[in-house]
C-alpha atoms as a PDB file:
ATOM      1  CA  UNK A   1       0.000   0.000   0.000  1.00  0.00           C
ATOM      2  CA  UNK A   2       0.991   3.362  -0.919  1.00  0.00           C
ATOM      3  CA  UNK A   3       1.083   6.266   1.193  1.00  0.00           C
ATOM      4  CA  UNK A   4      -1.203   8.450   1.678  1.00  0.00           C
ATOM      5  CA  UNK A   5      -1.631  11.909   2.676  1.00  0.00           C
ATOM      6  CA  UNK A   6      -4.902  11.875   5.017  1.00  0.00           C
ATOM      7  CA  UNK A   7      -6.858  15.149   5.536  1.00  0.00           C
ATOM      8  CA  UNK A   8      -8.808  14.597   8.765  1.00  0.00           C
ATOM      9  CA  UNK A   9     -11.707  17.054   9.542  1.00  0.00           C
ATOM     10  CA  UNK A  10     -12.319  17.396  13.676  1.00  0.00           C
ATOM     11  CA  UNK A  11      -8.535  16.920  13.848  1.00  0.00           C
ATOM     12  CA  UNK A  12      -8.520  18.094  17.269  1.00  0.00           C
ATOM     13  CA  UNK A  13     -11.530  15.907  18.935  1.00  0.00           C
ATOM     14  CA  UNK A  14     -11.068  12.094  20.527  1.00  0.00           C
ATOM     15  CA  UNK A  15     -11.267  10.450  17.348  1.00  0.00           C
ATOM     16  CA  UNK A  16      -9.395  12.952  15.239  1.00  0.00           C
ATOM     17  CA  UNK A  17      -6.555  12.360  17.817  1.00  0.00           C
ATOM     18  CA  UNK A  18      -6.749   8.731  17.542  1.00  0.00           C
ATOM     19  CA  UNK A  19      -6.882   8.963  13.889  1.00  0.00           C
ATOM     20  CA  UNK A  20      -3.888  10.777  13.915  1.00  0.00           C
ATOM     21  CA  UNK A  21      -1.871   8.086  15.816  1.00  0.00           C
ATOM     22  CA  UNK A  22      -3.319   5.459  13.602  1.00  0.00           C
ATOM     23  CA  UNK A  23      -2.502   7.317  10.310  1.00  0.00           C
ATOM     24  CA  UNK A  24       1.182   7.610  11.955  1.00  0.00           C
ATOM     25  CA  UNK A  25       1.054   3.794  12.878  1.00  0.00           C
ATOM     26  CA  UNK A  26      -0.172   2.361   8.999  1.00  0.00           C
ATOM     27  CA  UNK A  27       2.767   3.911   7.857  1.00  0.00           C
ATOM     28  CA  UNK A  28       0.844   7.423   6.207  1.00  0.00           C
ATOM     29  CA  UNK A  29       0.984  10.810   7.225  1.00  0.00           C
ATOM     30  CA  UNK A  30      -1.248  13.801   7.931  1.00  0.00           C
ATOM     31  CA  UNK A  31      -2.031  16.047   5.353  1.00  0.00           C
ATOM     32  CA  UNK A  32      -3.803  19.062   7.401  1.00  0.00           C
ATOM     33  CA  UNK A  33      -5.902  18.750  10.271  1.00  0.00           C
ATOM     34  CA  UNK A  34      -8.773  20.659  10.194  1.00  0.00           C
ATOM     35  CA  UNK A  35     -10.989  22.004  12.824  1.00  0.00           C
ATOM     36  CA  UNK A  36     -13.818  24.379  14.319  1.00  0.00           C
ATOM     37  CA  UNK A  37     -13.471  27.650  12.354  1.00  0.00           C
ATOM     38  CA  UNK A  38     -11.440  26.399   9.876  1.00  0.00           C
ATOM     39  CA  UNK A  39     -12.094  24.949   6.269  1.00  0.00           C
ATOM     40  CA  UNK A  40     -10.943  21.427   4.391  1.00  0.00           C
ATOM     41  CA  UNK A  41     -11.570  23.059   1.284  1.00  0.00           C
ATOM     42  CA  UNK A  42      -8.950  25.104   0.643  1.00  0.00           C
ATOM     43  CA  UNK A  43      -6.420  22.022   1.467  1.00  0.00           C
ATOM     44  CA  UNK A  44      -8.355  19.495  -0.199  1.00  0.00           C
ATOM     45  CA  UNK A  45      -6.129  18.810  -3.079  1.00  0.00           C
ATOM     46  CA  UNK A  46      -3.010  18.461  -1.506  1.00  0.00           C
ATOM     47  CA  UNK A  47      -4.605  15.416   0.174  1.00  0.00           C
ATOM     48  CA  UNK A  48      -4.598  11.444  -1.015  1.00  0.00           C
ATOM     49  CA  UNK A  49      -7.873  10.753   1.140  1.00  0.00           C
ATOM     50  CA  UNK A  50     -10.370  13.161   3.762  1.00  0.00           C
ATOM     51  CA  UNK A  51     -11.685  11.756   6.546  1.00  0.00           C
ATOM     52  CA  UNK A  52     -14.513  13.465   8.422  1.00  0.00           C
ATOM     53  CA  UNK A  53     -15.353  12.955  12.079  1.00  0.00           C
ATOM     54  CA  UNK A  54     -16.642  16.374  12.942  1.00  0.00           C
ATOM     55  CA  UNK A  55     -19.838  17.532  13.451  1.00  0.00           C
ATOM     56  CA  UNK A  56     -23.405  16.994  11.600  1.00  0.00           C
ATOM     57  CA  UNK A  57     -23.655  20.835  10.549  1.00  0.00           C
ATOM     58  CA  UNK A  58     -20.620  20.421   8.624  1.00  0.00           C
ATOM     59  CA  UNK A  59     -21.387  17.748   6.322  1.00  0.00           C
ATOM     60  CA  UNK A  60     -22.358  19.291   3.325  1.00  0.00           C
ATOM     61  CA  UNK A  61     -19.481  21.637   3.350  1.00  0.00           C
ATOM     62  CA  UNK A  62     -17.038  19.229   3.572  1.00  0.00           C
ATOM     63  CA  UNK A  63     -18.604  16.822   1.010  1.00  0.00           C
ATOM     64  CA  UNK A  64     -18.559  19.729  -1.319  1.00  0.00           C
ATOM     65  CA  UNK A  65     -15.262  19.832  -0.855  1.00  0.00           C
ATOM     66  CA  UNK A  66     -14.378  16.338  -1.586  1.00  0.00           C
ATOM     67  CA  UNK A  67     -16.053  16.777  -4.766  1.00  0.00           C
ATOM     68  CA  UNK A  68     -14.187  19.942  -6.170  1.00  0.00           C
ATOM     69  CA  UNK A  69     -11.126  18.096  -5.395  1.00  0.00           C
ATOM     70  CA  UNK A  70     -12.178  15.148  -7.103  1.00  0.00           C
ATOM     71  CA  UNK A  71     -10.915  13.470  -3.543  1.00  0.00           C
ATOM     72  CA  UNK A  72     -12.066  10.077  -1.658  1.00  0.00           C
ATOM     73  CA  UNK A  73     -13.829  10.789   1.627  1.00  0.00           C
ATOM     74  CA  UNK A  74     -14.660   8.933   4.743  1.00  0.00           C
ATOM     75  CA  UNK A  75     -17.653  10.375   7.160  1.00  0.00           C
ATOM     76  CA  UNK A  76     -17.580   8.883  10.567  1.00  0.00           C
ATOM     77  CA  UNK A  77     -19.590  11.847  12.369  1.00  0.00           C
ATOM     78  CA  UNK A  78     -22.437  10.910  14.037  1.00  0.00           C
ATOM     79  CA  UNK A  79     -25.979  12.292  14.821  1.00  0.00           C
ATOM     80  CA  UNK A  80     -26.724  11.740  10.565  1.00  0.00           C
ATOM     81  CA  UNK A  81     -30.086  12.446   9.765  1.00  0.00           C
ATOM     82  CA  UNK A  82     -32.296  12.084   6.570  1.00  0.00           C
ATOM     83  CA  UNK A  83     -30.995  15.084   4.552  1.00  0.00           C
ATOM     84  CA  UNK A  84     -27.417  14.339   5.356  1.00  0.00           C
ATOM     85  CA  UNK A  85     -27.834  10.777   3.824  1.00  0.00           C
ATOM     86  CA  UNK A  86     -28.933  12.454   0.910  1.00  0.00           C
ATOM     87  CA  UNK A  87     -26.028  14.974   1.070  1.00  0.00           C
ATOM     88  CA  UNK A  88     -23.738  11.659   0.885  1.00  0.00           C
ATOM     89  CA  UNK A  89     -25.672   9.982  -1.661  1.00  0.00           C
ATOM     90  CA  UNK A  90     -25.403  13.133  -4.295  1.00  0.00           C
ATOM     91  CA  UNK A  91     -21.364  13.350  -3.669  1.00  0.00           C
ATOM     92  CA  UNK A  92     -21.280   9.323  -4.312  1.00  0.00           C
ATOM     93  CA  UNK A  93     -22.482  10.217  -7.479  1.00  0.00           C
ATOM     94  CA  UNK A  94     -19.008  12.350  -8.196  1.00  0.00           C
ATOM     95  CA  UNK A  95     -16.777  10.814  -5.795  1.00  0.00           C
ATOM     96  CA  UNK A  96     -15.993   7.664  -3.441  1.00  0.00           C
ATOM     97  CA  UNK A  97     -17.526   8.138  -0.360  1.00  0.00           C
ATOM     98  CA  UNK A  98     -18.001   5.971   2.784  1.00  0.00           C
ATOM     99  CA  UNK A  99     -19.892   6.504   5.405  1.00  0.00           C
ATOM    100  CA  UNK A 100     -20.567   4.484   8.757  1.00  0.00           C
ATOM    101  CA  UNK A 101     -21.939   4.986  12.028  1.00  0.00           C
ATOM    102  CA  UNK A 102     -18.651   2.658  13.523  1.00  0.00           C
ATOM    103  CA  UNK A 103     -15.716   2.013  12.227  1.00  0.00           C
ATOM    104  CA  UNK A 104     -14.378  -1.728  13.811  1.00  0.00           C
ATOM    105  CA  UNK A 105     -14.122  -4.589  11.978  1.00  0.00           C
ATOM    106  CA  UNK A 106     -15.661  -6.304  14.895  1.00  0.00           C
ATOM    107  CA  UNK A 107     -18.986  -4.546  14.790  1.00  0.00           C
ATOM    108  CA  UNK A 108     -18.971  -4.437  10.869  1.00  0.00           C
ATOM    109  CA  UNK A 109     -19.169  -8.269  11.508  1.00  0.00           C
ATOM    110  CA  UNK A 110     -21.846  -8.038  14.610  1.00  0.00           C
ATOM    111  CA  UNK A 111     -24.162  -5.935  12.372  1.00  0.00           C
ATOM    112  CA  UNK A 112     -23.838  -9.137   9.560  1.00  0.00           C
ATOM    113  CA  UNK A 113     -24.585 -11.269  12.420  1.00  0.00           C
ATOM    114  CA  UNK A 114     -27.752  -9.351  13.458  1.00  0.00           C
ATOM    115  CA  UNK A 115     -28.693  -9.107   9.758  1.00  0.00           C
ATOM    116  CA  UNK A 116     -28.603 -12.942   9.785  1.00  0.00           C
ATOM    117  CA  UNK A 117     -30.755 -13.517  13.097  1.00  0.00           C
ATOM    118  CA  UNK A 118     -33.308 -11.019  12.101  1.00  0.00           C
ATOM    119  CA  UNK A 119     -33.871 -12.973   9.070  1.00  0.00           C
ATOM    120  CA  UNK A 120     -34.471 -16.165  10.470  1.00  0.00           C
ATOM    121  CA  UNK A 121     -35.993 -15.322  13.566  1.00  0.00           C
ATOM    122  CA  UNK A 122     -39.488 -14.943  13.003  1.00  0.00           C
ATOM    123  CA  UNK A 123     -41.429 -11.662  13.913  1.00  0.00           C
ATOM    124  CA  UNK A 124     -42.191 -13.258  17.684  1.00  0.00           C
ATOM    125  CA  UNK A 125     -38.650 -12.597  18.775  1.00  0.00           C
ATOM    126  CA  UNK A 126     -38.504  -9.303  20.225  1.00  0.00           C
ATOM    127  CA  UNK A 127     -35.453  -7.319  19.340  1.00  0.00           C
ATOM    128  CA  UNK A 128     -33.495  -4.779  21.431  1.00  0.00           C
ATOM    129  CA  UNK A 129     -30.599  -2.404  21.056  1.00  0.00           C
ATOM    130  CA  UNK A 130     -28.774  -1.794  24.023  1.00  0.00           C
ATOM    131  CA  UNK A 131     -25.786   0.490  23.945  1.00  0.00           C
ATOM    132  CA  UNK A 132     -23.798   2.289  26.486  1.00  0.00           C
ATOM    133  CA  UNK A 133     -21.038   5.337  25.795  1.00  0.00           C
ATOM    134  CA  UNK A 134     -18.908   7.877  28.055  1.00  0.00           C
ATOM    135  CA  UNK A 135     -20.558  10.723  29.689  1.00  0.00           C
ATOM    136  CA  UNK A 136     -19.640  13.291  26.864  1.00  0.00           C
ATOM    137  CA  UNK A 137     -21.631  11.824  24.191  1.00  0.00           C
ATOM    138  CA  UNK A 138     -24.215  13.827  22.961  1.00  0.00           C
ATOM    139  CA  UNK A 139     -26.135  11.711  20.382  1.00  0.00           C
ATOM    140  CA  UNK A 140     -28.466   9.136  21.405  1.00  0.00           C
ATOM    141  CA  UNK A 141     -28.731   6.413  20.741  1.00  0.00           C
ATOM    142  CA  UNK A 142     -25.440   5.784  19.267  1.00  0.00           C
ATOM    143  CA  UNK A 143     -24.473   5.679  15.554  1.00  0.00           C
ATOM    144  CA  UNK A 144     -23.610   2.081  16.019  1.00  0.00           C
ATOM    145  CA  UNK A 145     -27.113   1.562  17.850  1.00  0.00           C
ATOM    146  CA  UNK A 146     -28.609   2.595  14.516  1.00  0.00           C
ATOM    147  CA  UNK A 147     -26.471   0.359  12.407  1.00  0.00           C
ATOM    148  CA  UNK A 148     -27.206  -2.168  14.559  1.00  0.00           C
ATOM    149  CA  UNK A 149     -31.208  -1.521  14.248  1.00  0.00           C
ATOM    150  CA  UNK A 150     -30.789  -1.003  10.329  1.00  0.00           C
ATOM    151  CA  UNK A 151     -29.444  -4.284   9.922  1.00  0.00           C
ATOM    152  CA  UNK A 152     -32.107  -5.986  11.901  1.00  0.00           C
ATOM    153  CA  UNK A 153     -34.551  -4.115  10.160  1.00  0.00           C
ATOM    154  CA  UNK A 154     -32.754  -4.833   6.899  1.00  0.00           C
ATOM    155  CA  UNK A 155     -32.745  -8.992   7.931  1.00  0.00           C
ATOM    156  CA  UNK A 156     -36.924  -8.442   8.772  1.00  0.00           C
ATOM    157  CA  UNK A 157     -37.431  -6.357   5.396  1.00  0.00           C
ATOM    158  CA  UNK A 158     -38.856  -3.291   7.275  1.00  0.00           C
ATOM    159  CA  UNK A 159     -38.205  -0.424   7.735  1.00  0.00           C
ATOM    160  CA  UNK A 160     -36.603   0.995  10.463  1.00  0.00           C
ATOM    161  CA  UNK A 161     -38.143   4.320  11.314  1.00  0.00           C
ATOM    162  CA  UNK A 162     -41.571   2.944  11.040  1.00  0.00           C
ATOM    163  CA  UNK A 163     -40.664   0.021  13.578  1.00  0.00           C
ATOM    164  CA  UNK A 164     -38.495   1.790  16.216  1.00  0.00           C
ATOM    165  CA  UNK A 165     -39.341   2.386  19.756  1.00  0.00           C
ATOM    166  CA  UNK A 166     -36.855   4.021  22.289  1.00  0.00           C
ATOM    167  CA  UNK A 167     -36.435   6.859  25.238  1.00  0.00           C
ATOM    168  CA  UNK A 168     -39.901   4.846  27.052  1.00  0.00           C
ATOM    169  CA  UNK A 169     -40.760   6.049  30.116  1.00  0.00           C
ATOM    170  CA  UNK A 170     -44.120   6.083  31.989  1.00  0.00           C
ATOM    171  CA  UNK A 171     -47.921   3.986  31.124  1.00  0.00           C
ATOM    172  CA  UNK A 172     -46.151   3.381  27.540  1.00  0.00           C
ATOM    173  CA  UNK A 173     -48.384   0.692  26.836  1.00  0.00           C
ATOM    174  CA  UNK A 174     -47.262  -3.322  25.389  1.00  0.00           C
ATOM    175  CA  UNK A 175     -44.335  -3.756  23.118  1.00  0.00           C
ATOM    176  CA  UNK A 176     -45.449  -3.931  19.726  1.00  0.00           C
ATOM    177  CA  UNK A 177     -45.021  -7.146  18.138  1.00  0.00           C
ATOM    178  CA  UNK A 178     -42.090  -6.430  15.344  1.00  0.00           C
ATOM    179  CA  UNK A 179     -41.467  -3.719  17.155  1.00  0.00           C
ATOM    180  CA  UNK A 180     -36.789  -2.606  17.326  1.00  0.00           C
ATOM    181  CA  UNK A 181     -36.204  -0.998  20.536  1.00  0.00           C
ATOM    182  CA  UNK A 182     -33.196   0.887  21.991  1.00  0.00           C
ATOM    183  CA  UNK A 183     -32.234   1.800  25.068  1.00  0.00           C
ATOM    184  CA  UNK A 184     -29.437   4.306  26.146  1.00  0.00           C
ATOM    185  CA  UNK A 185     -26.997   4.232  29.255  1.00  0.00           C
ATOM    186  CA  UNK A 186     -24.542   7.059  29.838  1.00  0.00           C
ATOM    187  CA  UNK A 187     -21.752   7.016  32.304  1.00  0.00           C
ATOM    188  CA  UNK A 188     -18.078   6.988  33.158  1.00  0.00           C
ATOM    189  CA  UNK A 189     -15.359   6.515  30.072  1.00  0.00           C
ATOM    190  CA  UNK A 190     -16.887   3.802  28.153  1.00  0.00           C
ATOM    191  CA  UNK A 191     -15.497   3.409  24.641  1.00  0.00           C
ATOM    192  CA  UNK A 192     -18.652   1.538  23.733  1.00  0.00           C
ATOM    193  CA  UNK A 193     -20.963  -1.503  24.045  1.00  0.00           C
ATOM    194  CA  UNK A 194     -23.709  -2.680  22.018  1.00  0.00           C
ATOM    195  CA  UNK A 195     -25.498  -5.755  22.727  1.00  0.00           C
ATOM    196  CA  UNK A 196     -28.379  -6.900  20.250  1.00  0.00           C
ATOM    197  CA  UNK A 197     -30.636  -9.275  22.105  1.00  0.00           C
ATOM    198  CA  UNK A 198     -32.962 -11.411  20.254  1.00  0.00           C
ATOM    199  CA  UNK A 199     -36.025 -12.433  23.273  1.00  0.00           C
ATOM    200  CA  UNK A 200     -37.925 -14.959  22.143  1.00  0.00           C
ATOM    201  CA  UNK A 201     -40.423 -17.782  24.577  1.00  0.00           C
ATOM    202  CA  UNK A 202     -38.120 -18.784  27.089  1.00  0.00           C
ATOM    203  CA  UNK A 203     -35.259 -18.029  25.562  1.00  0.00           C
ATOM    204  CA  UNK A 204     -32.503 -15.144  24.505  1.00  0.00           C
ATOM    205  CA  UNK A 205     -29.785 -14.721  22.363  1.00  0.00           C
ATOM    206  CA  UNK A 206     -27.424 -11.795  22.738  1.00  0.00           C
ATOM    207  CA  UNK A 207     -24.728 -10.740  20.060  1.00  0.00           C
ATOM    208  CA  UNK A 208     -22.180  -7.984  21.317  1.00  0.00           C
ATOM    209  CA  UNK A 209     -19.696  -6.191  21.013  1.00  0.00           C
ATOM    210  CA  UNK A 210     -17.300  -4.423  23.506  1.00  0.00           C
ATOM    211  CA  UNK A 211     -15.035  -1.675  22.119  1.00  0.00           C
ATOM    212  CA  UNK A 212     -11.885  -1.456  24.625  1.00  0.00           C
ATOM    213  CA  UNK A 213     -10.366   1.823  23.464  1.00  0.00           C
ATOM    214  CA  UNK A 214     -11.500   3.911  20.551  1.00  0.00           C
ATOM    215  CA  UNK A 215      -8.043   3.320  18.532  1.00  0.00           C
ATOM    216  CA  UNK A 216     -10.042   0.509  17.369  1.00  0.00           C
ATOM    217  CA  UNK A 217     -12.382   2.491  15.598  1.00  0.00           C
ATOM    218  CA  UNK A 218      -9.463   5.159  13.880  1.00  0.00           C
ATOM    219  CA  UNK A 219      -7.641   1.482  13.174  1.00  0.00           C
ATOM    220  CA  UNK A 220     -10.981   0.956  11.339  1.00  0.00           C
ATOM    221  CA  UNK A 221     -11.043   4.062   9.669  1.00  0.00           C
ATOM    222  CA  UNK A 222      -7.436   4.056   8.318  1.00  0.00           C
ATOM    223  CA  UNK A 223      -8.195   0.717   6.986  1.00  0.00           C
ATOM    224  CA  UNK A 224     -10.923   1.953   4.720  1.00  0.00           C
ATOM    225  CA  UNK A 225      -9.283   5.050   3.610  1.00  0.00           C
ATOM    226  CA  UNK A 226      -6.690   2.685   2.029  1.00  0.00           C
ATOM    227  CA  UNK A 227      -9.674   0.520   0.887  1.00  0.00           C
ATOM    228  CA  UNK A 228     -11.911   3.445  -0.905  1.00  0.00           C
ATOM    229  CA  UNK A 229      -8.454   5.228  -1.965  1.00  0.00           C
ATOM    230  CA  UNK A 230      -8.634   4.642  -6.079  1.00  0.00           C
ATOM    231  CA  UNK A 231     -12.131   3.749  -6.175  1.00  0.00           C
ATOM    232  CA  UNK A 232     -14.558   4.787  -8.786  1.00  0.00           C
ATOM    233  CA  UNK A 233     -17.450   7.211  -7.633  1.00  0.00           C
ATOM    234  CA  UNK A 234     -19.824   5.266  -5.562  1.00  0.00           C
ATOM    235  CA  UNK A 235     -21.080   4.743  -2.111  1.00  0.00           C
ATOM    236  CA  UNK A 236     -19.736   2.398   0.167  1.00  0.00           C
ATOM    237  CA  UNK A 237     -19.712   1.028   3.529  1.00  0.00           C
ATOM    238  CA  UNK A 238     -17.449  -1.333   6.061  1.00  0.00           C
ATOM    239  CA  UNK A 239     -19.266  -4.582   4.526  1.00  0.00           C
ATOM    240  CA  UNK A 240     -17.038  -3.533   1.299  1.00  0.00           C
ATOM    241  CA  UNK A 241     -13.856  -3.329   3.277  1.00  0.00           C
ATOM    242  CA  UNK A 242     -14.514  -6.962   4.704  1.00  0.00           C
ATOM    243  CA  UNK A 243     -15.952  -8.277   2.013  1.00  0.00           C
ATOM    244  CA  UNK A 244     -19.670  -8.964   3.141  1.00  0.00           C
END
């Protein structure tokens, strides 16, 4: 693998540090580091590769940015919504672009597993999304939650949004049958777990995941800059990297 010159957007955050020391560790370097106040754009084509972990609200300026530098990008930011997978789907048509809510290779593979269970698990197994974080997050639930309750929904053939329950509290009524819940925990430094937990009569099964330090996840990241690097426009996610 060739170098690569990474420009990394949120440079000075937890992941954009971590990123920084992975870069360093896969043998690339760091292009420019960009952060609050300041703008990839006008250092976009001296990189090989962007990769964005900054904040929802700067999306579609850094996308744009990709795009007039004809340049691969990676999103890992969190807190997506509708029109921001829309903003990512309209630069895929220009340029490589891959986007994911978490980058280890470990939960790529959980969220395959969870595809698979949903599928063959009939509608009578109740499924829920339990995820914990450290104290500073501020998005809830997680971004891996969400991949994790889009690829059960995926493996049932619904669709998530309409099938989602979380944040209950109070008279809130049964569980609907088909029904994806989530539930949130805050607390502490936790890097992150997610456990998917499949309750059917008299008996469980629980897939998870337990992310020990978040140099897993820039590890991840790294990994499929080097993957997307030279790819024709398109969008793609971690299942490409491994294969899926």
């Amino acid at each position: 693998m060739a170098q690569l010159k990474f420009g990394v957007i949120g440079h000075k955050g937890r992941m954009g540090q971590a990123l920084e020391a992975a870069i360093g560790d896969a043998g690339h370097s760091l292009c420019v580091g960009i952060d609050e106040g300041g703008s990839i754009a006008h250092h976009a084509e001296q990189c090989d590769v962007l990769v964005d972990f900054s904040a929802p609200g700067a999306l579609g300026e850094n996308l744009a940015a990709a795009k007039a530098a004809g340049k691969p990008i990676v999103v890992g930011t969190t807190g997506l919504e509708e029109p921001h997978f829309v903003m990512l789907a309209e630069a895929a048509r220009a340029v490589p672009v891959l986007q994911s809510g978490n980058f280890s290779l470990g939960v790529t593979l959980l969220a395959h597993l969870v595809q698979e269970a949903a599928a063959r698990l009939g509608p009578e197994w109740d499924i829920e999304v339990l995820e914990m974080h450290h104290r500073m997050k501020v998005d809830a639930p997680s971004g891996t939650a969400k991949l994790l309750g889009e690829a059960a929904a995926k493996g049932r053939g619904i669709v998530l949004g309409d099938n989602m329950e979380s944040g209950r509290h109070g008279m809130t009524g049964a569980r609907g049958q088909g029904a994806i819940g989530f539930a949130t925990l805050r607390g502490g430094t936790v890097a992150g777990e997610h456990s998917v937990i499949f309750a059917g009569s008299e008996e469980r099964l629980t897939l998870a995941h337990s992310a020990e330090n978040r140099m897993i996840f820039a590890r991840g990241a790294v990994k499929a800059a080097e993957w997307l690097s030279g790819k024709p426009a398109g969008r793609y996610t971690m299942n490409d990297v491994l294969g899926l």
